[in-house]
PDB file of N, CA and C in Angstrom:
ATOM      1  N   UNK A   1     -44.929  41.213 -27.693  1.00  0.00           N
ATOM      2  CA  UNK A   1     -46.365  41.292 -27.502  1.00  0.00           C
ATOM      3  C   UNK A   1     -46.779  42.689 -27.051  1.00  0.00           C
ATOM      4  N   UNK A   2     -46.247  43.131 -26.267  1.00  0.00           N
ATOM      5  CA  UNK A   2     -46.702  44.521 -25.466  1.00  0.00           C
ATOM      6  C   UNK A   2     -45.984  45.800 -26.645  1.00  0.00           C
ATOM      7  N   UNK A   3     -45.293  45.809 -27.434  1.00  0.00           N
ATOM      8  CA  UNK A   3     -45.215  46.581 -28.852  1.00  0.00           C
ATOM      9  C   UNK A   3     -46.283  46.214 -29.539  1.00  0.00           C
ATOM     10  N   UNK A   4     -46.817  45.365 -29.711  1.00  0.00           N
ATOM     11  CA  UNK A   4     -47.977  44.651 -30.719  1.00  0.00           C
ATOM     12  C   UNK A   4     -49.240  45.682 -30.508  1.00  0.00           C
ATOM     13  N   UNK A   5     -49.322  45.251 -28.599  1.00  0.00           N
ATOM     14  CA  UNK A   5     -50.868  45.667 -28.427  1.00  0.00           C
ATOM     15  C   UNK A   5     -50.694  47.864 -28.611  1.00  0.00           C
ATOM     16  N   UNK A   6     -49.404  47.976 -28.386  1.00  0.00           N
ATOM     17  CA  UNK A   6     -49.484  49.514 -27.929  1.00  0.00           C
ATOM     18  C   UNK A   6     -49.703  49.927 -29.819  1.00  0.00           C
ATOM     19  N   UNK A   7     -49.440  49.520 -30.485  1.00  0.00           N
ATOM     20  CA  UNK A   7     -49.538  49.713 -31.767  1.00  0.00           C
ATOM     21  C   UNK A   7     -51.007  50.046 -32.119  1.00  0.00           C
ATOM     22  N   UNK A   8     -51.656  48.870 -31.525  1.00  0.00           N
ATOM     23  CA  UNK A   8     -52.898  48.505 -32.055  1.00  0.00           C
ATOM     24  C   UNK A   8     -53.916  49.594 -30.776  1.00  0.00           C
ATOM     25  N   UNK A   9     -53.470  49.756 -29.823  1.00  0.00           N
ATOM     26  CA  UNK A   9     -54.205  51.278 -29.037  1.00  0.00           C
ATOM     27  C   UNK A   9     -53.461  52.332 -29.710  1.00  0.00           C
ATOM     28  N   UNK A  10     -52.653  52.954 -30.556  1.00  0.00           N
ATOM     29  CA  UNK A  10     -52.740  53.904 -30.902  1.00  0.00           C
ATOM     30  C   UNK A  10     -52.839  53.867 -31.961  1.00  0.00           C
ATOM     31  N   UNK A  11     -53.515  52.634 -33.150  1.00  0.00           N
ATOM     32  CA  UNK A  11     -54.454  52.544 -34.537  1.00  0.00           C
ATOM     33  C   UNK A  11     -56.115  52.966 -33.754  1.00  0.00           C
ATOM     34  N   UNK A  12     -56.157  52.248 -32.695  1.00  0.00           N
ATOM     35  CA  UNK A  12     -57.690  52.819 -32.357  1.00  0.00           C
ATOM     36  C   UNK A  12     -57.959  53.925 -32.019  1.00  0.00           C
ATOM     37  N   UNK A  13     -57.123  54.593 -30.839  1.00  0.00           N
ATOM     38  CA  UNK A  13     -56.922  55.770 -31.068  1.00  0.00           C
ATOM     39  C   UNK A  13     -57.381  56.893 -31.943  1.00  0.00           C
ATOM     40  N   UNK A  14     -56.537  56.776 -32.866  1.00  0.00           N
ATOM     41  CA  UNK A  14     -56.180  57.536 -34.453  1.00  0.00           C
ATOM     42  C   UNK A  14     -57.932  57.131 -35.389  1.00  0.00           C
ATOM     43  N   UNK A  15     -58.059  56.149 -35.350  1.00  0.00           N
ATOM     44  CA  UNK A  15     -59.603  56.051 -35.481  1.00  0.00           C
ATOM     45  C   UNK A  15     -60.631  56.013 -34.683  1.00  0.00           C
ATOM     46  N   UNK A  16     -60.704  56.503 -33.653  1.00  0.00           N
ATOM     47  CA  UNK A  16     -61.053  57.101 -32.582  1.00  0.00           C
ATOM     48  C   UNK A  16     -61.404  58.836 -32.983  1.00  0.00           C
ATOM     49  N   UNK A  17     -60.391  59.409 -32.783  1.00  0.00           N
ATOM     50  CA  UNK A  17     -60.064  60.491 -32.935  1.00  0.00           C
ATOM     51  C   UNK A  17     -61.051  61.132 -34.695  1.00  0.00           C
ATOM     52  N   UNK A  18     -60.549  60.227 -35.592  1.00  0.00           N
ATOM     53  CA  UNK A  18     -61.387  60.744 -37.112  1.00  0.00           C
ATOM     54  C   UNK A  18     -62.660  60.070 -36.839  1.00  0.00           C
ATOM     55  N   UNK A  19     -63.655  59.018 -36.191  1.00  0.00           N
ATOM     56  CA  UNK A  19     -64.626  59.268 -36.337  1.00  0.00           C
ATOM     57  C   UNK A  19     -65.026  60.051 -35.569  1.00  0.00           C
ATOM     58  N   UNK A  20     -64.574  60.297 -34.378  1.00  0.00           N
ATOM     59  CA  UNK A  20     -65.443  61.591 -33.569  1.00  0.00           C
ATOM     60  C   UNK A  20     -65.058  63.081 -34.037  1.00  0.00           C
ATOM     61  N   UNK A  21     -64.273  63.282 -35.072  1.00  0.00           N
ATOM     62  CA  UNK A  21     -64.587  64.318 -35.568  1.00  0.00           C
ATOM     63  C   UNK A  21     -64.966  64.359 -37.421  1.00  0.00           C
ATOM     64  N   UNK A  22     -65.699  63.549 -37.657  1.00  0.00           N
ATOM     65  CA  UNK A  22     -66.718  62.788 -38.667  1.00  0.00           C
ATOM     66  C   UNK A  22     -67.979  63.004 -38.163  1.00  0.00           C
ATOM     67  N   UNK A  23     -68.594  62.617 -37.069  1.00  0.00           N
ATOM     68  CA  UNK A  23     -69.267  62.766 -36.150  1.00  0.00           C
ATOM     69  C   UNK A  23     -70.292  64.145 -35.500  1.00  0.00           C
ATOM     70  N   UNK A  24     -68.681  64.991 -35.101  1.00  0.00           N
ATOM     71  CA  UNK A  24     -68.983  66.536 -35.321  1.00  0.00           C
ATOM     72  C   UNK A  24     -69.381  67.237 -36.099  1.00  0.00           C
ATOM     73  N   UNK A  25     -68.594  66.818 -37.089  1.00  0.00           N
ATOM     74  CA  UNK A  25     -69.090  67.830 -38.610  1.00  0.00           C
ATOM     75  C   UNK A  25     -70.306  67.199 -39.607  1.00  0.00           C
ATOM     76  N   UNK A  26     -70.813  65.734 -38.930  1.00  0.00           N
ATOM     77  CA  UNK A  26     -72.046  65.846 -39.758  1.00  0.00           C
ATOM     78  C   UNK A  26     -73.113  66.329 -38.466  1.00  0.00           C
ATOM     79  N   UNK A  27     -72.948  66.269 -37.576  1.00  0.00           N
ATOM     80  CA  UNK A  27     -74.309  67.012 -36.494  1.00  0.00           C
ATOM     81  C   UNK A  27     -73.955  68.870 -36.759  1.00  0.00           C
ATOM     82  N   UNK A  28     -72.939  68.939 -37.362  1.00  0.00           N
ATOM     83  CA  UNK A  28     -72.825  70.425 -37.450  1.00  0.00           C
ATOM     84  C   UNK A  28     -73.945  71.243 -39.176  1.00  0.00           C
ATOM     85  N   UNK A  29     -73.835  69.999 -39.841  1.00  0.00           N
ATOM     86  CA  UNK A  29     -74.077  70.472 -41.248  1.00  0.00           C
ATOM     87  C   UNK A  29     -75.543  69.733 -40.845  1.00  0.00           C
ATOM     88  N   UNK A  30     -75.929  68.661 -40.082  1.00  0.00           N
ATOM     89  CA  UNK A  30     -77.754  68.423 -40.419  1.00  0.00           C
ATOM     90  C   UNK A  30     -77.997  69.129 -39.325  1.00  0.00           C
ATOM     91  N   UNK A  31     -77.546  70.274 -38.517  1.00  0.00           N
ATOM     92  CA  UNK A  31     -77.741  71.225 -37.776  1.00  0.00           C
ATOM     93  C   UNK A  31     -78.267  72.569 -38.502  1.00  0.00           C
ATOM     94  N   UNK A  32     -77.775  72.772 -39.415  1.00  0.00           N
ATOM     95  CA  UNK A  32     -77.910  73.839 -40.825  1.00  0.00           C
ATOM     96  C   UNK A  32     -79.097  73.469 -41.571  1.00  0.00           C
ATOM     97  N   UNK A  33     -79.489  72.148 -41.618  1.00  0.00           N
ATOM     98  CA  UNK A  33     -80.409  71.700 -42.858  1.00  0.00           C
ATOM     99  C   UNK A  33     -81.831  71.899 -41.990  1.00  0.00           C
ATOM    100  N   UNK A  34     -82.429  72.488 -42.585  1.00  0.00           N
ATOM    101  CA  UNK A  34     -84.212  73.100 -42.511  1.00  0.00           C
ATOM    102  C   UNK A  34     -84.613  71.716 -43.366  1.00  0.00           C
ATOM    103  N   UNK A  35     -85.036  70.832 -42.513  1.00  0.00           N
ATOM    104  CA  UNK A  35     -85.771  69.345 -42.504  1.00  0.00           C
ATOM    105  C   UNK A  35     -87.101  69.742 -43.101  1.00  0.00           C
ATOM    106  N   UNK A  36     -87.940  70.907 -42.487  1.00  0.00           N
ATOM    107  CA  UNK A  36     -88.988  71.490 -42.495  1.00  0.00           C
ATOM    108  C   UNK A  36     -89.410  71.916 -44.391  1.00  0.00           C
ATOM    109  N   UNK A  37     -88.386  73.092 -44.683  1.00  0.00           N
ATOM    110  CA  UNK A  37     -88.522  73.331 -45.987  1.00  0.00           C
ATOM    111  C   UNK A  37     -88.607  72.185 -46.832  1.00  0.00           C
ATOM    112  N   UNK A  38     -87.364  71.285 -46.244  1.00  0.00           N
ATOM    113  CA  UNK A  38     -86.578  70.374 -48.065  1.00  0.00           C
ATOM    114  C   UNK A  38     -87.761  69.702 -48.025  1.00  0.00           C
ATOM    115  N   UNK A  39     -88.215  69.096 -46.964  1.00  0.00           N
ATOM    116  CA  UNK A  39     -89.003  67.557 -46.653  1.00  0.00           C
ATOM    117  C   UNK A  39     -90.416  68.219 -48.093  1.00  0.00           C
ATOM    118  N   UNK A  40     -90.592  69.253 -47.118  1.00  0.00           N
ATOM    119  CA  UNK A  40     -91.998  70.103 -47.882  1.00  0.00           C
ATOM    120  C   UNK A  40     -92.101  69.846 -49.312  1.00  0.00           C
ATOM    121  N   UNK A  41     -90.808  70.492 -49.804  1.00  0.00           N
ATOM    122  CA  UNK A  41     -90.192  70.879 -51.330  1.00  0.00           C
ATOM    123  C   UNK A  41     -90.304  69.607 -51.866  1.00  0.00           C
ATOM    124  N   UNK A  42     -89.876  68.554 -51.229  1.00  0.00           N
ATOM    125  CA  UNK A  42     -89.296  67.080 -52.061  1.00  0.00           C
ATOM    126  C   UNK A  42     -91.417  66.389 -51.858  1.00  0.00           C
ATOM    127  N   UNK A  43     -92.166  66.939 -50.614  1.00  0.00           N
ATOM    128  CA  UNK A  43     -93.164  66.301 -51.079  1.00  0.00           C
ATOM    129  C   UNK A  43     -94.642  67.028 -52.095  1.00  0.00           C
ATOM    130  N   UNK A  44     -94.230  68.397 -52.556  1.00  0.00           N
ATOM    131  CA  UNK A  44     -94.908  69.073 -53.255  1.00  0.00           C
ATOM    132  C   UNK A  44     -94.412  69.087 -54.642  1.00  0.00           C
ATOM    133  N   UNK A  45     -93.510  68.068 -54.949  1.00  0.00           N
ATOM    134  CA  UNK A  45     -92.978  67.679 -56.379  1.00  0.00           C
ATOM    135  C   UNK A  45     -94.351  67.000 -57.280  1.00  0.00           C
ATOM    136  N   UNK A  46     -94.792  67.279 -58.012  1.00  0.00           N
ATOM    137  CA  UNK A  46     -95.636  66.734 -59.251  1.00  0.00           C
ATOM    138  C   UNK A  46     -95.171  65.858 -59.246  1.00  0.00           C
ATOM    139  N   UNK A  47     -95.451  64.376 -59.326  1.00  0.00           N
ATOM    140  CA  UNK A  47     -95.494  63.044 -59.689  1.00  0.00           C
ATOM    141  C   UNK A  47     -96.171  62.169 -60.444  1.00  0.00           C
ATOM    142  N   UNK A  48     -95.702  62.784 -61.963  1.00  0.00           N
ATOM    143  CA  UNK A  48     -96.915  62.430 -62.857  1.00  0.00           C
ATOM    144  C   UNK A  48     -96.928  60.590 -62.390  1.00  0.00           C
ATOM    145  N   UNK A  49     -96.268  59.618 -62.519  1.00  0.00           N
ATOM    146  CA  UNK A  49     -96.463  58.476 -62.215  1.00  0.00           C
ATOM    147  C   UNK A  49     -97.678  57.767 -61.153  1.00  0.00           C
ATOM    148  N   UNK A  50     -98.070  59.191 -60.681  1.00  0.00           N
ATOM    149  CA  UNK A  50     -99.148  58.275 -59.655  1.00  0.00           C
ATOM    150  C   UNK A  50    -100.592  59.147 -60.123  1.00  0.00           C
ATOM    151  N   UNK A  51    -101.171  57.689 -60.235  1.00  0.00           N
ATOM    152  CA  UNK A  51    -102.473  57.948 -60.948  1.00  0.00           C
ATOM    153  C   UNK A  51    -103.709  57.746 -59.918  1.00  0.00           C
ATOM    154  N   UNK A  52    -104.051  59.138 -59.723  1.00  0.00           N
ATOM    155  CA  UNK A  52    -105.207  59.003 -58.319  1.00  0.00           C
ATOM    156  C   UNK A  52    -106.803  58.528 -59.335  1.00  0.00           C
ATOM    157  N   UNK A  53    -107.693  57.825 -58.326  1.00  0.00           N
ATOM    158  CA  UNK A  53    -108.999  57.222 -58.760  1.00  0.00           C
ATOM    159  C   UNK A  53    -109.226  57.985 -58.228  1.00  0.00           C
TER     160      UNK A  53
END
């Protein structure tokens, strides 16, 4: 039993470890992204589909 559980704390561990540095590197890259520009860009797109009255 006590091989069982030490197994299974160092599987959590080990996934432990890759999501917190999963974690890091996406607050590092939407740290980089200008929300400001894209948002702008993606809402000044022509949309012929919408038909204003």
């Amino acid at each position: 039993m006590n091989k069982m559980h030490l197994k299974k704390i160092a599987s959590l561990k080990r996934n432990f470890l890759l999501n917190s540095e999963q974690i890091r590197y996406r607050n590092t890259e939407i740290g980089r992204y200008n929300f400001l520009e894209y948002n702008l860009n993606d809402a000044l797109v022509i949309q012929p589909k919408i038909i204003l009255h």
